[in-house]
PDB file of N, CA and C in Angstrom:
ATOM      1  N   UNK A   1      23.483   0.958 -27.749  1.00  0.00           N
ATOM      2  CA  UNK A   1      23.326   0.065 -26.623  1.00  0.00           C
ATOM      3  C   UNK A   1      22.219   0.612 -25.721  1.00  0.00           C
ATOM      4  N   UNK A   2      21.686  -0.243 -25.332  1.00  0.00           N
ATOM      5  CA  UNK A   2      20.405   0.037 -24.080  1.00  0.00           C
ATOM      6  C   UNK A   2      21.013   0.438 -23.126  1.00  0.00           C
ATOM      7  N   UNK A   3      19.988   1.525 -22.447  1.00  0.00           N
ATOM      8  CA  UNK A   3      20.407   1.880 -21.675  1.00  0.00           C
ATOM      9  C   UNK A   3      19.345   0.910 -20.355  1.00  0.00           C
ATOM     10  N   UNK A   4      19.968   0.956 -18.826  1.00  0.00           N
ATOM     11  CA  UNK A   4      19.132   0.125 -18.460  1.00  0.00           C
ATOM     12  C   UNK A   4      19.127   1.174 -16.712  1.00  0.00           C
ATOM     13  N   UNK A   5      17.944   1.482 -16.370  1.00  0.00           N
ATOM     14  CA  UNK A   5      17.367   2.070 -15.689  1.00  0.00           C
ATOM     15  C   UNK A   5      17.210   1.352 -14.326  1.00  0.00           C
ATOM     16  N   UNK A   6      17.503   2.138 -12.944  1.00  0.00           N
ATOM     17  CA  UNK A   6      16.480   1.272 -11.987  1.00  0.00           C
ATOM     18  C   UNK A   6      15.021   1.439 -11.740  1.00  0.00           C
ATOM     19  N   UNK A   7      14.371   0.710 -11.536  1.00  0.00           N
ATOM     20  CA  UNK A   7      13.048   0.495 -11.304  1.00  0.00           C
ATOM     21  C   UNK A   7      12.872   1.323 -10.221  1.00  0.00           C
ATOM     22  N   UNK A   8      11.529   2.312 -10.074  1.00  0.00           N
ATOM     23  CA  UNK A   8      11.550   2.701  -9.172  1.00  0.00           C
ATOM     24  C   UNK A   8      10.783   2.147  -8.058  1.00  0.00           C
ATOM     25  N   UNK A   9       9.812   0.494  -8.578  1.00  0.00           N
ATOM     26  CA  UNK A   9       9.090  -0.395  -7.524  1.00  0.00           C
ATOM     27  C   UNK A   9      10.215  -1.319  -7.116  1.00  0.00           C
ATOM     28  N   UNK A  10       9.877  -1.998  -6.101  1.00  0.00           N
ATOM     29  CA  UNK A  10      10.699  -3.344  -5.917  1.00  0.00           C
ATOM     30  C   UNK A  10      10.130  -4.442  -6.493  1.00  0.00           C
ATOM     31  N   UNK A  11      10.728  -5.308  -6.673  1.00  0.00           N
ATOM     32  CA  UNK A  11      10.483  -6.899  -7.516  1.00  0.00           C
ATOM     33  C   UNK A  11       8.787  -7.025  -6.281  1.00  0.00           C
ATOM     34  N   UNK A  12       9.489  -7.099  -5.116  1.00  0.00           N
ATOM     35  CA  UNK A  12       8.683  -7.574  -3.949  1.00  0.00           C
ATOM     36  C   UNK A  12       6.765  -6.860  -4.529  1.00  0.00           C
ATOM     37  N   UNK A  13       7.374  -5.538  -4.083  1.00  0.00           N
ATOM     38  CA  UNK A  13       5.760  -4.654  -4.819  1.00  0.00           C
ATOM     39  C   UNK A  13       5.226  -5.220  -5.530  1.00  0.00           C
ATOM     40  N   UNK A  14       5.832  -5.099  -6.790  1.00  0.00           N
ATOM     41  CA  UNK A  14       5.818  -5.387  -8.213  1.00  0.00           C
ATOM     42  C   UNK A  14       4.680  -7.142  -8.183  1.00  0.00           C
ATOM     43  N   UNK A  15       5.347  -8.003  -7.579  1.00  0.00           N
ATOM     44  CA  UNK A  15       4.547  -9.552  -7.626  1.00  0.00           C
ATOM     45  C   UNK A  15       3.314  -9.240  -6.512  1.00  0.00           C
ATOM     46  N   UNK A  16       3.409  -8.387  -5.441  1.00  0.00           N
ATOM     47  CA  UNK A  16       2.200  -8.461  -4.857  1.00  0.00           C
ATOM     48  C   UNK A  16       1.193  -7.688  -4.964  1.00  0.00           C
ATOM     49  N   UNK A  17       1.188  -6.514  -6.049  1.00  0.00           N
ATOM     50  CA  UNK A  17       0.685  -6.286  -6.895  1.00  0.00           C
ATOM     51  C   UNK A  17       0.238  -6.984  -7.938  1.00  0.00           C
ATOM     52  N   UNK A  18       0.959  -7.729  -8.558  1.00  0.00           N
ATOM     53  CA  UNK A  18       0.636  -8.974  -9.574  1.00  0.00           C
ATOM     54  C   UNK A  18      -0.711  -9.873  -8.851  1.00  0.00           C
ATOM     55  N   UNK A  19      -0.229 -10.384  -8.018  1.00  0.00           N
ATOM     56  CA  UNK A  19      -1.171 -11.126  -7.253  1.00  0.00           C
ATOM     57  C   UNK A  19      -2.650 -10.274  -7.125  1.00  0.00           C
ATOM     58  N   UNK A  20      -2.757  -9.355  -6.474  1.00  0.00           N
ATOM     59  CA  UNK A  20      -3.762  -8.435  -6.642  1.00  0.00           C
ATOM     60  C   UNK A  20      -4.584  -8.573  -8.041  1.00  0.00           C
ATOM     61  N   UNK A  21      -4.067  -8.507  -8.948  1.00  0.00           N
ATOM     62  CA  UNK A  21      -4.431  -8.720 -10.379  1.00  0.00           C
ATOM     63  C   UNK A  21      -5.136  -9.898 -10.531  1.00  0.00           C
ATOM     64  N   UNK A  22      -4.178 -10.578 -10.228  1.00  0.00           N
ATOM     65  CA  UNK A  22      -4.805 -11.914 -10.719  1.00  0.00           C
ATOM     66  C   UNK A  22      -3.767 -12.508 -12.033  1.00  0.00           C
ATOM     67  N   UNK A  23      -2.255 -12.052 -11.984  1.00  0.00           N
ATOM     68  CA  UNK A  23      -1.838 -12.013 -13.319  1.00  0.00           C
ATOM     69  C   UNK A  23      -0.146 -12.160 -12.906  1.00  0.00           C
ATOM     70  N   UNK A  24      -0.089 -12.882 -11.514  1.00  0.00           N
ATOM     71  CA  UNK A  24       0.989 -13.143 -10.867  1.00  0.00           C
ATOM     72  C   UNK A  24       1.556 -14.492 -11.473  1.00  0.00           C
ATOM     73  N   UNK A  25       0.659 -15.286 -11.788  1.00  0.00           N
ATOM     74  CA  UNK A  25       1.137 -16.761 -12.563  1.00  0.00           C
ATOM     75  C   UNK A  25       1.729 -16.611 -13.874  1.00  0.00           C
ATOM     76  N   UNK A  26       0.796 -15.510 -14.504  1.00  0.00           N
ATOM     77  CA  UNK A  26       1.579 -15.292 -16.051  1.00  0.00           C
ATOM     78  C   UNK A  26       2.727 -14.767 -15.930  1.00  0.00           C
ATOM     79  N   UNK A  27       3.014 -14.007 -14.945  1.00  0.00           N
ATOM     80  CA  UNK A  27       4.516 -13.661 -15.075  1.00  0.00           C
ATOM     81  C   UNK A  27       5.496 -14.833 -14.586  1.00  0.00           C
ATOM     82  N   UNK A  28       5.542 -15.381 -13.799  1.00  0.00           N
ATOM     83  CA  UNK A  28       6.085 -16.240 -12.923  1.00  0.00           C
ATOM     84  C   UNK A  28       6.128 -17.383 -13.871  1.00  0.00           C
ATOM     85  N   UNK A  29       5.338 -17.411 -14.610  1.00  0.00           N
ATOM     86  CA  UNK A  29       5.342 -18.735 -16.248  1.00  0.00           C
ATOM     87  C   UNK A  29       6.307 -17.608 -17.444  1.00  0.00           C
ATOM     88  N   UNK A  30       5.900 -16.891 -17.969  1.00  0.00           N
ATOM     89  CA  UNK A  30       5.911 -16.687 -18.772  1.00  0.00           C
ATOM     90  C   UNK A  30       6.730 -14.855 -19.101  1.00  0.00           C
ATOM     91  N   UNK A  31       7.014 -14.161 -18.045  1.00  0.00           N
ATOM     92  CA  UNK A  31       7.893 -13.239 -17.360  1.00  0.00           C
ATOM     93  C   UNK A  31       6.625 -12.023 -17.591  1.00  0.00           C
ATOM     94  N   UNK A  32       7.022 -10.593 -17.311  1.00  0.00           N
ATOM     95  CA  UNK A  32       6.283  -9.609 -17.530  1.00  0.00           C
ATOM     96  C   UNK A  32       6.003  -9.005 -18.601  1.00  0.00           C
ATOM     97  N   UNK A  33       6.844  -9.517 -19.889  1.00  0.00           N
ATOM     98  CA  UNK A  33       6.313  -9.077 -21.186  1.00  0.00           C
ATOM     99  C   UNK A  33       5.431  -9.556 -21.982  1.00  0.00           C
ATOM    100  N   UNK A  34       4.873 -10.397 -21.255  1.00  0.00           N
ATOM    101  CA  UNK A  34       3.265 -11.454 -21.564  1.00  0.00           C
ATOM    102  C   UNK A  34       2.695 -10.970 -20.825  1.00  0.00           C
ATOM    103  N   UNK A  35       2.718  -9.705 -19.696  1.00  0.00           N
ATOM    104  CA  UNK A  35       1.316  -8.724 -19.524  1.00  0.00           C
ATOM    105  C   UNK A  35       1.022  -7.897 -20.299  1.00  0.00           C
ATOM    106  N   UNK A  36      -0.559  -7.591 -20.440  1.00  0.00           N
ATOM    107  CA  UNK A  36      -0.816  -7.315 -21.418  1.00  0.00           C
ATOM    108  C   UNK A  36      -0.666  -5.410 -20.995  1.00  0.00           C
ATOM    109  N   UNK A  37      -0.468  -4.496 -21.315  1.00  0.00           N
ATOM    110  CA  UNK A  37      -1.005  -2.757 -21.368  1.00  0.00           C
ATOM    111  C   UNK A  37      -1.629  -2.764 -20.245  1.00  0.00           C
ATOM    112  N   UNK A  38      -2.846  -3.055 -20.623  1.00  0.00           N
ATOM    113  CA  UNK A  38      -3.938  -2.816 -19.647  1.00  0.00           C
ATOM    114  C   UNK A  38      -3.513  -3.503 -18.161  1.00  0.00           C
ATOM    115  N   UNK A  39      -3.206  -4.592 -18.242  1.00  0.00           N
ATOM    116  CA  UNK A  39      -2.565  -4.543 -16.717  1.00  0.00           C
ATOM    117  C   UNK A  39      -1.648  -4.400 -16.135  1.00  0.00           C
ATOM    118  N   UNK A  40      -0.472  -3.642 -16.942  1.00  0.00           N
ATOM    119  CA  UNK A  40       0.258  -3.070 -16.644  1.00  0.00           C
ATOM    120  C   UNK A  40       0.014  -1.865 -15.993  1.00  0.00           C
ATOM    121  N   UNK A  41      -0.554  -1.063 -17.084  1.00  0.00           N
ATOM    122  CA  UNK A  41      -1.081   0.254 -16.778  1.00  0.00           C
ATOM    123  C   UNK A  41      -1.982  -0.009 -15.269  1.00  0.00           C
ATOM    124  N   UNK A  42      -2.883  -0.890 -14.660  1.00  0.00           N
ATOM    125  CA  UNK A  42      -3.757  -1.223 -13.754  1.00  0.00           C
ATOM    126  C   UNK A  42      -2.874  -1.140 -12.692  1.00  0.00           C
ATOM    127  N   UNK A  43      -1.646  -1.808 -12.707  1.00  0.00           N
ATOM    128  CA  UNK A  43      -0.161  -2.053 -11.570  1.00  0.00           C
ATOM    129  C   UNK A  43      -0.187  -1.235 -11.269  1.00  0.00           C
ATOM    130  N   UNK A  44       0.171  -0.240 -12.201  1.00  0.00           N
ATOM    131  CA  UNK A  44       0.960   0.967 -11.884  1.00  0.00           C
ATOM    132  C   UNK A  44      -0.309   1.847 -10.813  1.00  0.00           C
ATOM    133  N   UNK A  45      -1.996   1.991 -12.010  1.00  0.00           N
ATOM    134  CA  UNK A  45      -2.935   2.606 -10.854  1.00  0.00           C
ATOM    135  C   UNK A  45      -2.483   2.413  -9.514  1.00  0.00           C
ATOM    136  N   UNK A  46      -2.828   0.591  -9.319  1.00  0.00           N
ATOM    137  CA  UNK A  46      -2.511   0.094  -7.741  1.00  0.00           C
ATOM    138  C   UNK A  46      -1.021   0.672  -7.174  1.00  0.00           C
ATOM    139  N   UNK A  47      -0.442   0.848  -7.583  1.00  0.00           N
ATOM    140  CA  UNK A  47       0.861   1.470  -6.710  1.00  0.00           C
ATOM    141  C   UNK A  47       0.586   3.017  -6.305  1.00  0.00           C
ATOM    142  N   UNK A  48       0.425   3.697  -7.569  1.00  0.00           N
ATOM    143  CA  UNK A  48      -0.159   4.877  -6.889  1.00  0.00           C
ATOM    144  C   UNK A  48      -1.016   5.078  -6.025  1.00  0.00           C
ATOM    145  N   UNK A  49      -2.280   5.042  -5.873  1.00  0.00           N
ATOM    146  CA  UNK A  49      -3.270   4.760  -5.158  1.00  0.00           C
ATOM    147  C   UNK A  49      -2.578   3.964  -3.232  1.00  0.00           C
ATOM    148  N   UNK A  50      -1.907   2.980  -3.497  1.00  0.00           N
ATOM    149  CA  UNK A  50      -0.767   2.497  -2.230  1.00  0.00           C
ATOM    150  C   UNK A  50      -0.064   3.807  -2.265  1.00  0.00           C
ATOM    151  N   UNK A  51       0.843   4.511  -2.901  1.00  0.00           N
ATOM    152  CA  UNK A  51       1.484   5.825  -2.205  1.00  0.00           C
ATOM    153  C   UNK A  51       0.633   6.752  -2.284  1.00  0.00           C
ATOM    154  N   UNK A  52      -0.078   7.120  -2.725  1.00  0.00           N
ATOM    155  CA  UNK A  52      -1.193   8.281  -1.954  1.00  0.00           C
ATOM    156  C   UNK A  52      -1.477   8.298  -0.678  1.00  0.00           C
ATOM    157  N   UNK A  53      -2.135   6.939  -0.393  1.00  0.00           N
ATOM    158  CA  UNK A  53      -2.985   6.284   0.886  1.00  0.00           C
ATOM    159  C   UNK A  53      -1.512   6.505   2.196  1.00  0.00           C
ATOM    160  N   UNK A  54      -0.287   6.184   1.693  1.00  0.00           N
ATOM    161  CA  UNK A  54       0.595   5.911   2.573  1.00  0.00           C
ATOM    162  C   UNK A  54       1.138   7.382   2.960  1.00  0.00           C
ATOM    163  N   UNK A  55       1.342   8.442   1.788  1.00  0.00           N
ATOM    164  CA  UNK A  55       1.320   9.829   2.088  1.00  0.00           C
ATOM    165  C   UNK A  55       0.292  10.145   2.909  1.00  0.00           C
ATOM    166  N   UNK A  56      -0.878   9.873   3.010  1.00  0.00           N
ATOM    167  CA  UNK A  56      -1.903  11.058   3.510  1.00  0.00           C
ATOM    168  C   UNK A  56      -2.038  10.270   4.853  1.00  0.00           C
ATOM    169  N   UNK A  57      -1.478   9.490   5.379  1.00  0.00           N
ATOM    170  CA  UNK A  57      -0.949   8.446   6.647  1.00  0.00           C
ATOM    171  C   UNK A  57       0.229   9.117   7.220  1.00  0.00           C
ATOM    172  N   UNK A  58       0.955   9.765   5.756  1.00  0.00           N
ATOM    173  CA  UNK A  58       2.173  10.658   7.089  1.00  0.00           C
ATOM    174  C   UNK A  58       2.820   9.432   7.373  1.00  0.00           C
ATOM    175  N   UNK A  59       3.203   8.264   6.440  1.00  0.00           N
ATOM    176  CA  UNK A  59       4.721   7.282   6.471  1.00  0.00           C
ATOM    177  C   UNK A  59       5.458   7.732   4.928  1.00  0.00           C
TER     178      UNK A  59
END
């Protein structure tokens, strides 16, 4: 049986990040396993890059 993990983004992040992309409709049609790697992997850049920026802000 799967095991099933929490996410450590929120849904919220997660789509406005999407949006950022440009790749917020394909999910919202078609869910997140019709993104492709590469913009997955890109999400994830953009989130890091958002907690870096928000660490070195000292929130």
């Amino acid at each position: 049986m799967a095991r099933k993990r929490g996410g450590l983004m929120s849904d919220r992040l997660k789509y406005e990040l999407a949006e950022e992309l440009g790749v917020a409709d394909v999910v919202r049609r078609e869910g997140w396993g019709s993104v492709s790697s590469r913009n997955c992997g890109n999400l994830v850049r953009l989130a890091i890059q958002r907690a870096e920026r928000a660490m070195t802000r000292g929130q």
